[in-house]
Protein backbone atom coordinates (compact mmCIF):
# COMPACT_ATOMS: atom_id res chain seq x y z
CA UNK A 1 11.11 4.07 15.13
CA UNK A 2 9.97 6.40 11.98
CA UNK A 3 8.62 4.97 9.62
CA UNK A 4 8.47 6.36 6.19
CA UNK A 5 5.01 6.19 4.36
CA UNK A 6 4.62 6.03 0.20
CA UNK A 7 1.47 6.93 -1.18
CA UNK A 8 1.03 5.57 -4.41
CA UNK A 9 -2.73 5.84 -5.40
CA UNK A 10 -5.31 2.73 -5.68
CA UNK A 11 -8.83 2.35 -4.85
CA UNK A 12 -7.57 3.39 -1.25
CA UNK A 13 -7.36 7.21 -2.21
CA UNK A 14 -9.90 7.02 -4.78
CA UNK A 15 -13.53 9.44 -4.35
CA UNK A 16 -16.80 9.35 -5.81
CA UNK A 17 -17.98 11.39 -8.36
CA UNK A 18 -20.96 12.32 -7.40
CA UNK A 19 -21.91 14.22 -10.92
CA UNK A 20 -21.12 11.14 -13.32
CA UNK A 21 -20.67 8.05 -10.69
CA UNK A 22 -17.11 7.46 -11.50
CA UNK A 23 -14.03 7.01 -9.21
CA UNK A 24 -11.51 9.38 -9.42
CA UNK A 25 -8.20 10.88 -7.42
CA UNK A 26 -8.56 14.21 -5.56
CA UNK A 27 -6.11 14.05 -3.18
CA UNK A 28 -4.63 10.94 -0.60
CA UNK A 29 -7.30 9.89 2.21
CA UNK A 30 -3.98 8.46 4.26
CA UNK A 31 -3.80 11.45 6.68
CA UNK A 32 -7.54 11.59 7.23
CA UNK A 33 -7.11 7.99 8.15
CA UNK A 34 -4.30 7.83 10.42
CA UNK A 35 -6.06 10.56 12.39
CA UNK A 36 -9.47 8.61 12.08
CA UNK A 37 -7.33 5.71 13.14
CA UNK A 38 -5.66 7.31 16.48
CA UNK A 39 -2.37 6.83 14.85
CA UNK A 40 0.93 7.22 17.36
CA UNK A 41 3.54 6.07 15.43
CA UNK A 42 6.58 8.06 14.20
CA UNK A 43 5.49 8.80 10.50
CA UNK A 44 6.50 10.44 7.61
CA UNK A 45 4.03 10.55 4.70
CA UNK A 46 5.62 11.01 1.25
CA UNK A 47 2.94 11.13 -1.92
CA UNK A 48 4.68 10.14 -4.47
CA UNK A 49 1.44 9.29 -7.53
CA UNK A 50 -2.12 9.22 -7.12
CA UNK A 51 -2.59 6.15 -9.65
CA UNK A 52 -4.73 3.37 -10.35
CA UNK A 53 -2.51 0.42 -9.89
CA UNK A 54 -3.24 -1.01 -13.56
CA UNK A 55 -2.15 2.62 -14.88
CA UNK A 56 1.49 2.19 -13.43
CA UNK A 57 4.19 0.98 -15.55
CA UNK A 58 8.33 0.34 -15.11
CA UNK A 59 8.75 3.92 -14.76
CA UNK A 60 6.32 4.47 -11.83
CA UNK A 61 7.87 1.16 -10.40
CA UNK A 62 11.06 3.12 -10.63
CA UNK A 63 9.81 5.92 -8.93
CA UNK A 64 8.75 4.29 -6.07
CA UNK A 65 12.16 1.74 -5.88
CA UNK A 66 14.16 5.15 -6.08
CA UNK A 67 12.01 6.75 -3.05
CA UNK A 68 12.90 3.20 -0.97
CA UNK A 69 16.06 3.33 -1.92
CA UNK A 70 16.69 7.17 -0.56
CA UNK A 71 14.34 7.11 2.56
CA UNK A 72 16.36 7.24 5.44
CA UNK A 73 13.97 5.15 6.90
CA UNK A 74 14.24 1.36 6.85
CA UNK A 75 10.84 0.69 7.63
CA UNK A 76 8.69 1.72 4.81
CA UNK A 77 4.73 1.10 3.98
CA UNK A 78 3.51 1.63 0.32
CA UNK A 79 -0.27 2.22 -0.48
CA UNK A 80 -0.65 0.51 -3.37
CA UNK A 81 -3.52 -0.40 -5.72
CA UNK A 82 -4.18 -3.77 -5.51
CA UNK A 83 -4.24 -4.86 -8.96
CA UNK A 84 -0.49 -4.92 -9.66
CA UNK A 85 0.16 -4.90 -5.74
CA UNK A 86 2.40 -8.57 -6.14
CA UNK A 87 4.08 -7.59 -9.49
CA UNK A 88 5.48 -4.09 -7.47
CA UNK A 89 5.99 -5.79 -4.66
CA UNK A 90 8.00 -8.52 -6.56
CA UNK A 91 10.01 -6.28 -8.41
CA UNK A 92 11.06 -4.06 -4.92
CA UNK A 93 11.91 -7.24 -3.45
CA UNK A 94 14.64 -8.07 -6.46
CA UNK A 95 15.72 -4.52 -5.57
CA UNK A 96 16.21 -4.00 -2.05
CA UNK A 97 17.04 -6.12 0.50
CA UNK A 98 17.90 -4.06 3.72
CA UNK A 99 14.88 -2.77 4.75
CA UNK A 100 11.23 -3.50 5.94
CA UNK A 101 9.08 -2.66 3.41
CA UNK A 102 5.53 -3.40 3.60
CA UNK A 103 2.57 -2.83 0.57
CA UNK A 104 -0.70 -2.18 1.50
CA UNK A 105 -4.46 -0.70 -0.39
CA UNK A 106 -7.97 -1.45 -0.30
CA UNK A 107 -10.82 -3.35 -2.25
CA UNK A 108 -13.15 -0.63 -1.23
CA UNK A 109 -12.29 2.88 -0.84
CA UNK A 110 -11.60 4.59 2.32
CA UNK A 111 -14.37 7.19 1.47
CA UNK A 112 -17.33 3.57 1.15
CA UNK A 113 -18.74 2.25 3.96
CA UNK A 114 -17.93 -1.23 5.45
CA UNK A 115 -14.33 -0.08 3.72
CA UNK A 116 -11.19 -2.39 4.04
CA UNK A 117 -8.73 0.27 4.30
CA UNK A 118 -8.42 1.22 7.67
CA UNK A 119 -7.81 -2.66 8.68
CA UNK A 120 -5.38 -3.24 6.39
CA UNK A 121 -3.67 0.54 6.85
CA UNK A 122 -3.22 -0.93 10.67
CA UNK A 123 -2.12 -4.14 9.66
CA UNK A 124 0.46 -2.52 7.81
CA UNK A 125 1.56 -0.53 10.51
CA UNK A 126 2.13 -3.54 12.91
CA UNK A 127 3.61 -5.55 10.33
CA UNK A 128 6.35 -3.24 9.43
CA UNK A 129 7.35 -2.88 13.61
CA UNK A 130 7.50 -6.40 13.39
CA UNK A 131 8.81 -8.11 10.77
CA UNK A 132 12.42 -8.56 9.49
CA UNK A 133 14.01 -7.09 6.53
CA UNK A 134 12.11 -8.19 3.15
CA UNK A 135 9.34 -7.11 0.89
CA UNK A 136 5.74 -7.87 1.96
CA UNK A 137 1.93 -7.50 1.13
CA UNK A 138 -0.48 -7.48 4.02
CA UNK A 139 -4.12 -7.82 3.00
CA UNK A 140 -6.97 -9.37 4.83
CA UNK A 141 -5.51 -9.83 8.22
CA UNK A 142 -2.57 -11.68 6.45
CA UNK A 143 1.04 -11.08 5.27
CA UNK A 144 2.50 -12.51 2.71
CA UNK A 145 6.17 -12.20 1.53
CA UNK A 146 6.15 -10.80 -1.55
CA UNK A 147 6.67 -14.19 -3.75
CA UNK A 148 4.38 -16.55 -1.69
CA UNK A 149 0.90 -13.95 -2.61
CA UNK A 150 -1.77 -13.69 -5.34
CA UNK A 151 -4.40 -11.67 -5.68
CA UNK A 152 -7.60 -13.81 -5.88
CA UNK A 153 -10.29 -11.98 -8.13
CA UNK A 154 -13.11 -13.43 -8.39
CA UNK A 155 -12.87 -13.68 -3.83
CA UNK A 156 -11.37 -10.11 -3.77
CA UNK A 157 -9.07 -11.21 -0.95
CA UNK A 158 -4.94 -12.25 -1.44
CA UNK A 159 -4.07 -15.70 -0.91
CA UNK A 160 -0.97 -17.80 -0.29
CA UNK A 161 0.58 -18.75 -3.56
CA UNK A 162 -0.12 -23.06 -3.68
């Protein structure tokens, strides 16, 4: 099974600037951590933005729905920031309907310690072997479908819609 990975930016790829403490984008962290993470699975790693998820707009939403739409894959994960995680997620899901597709990111970058990323980046890869066609987040040890999630800010953690 191949599965098809989307790299979209968030504070998953983000680094430290060392010179004025800021987070910035040099290049994706995903193949350092699939490596890191003794990865077997059949992958394919496609970077399609290095963003911060409250920079992306229709267009980038567009970008990414047109690389799901022509992956010959059906099994697709999508790092993702996780600010507008649920309102891409959302708007894939009105979109596509035939294959696995499965967001993930991080509340602390891959490059902090005690980082979420590699948990989740795993969790992602199980979920999308597992799960049946649809659109879903998978944060925290959970998944969500893509219309039951929120992201809780003031916990930092995704929660089941009530």
């Amino acid at each position: 099974m191949n599965i098809k990975i989307l790299i979209t930016g968030g504070t998953i790829d983000k680094s430290y600037n060392m010179h004025n403490g800021e987070m910035h984008f040099v290049d994706s962290h995903i193949p350092s951590m699939l490596t890191e993470g003794r990865c077997k699975a059949d992958y394919e790693l496609e970077k399609i933005r290095l963003k911060d998820s409250l920079d992306l707009d229709d267009s980038d939403r567009m970008l990414i729905l047109s690389a799901c739409q022509q992956s010959a894959q059906d099994r697709i994960i999508i790092t993702h920031g996780t600010d507008s995680m649920v309102l891409t997620a959302q708007f894939l899901q009105q979109n596509i309907d035939t294959k696995t597709i499965v967001l993930t990111g991080a509340m602390i970058p891959y490059v902090f310690d005690k980082s979420d990323s590699l948990f989740n980046l795993g969790s992602a890869f199980a979920a999308v072997q597992s799960l049946p066609a649809g659109v879903y987040i998978t944060m925290n040890g959970r998944v969500f479908n893509a219309h039951e999630v929120v992201k809780n800010r003031e916990e930092g953690v995704f929660e089941f819609i009530v």
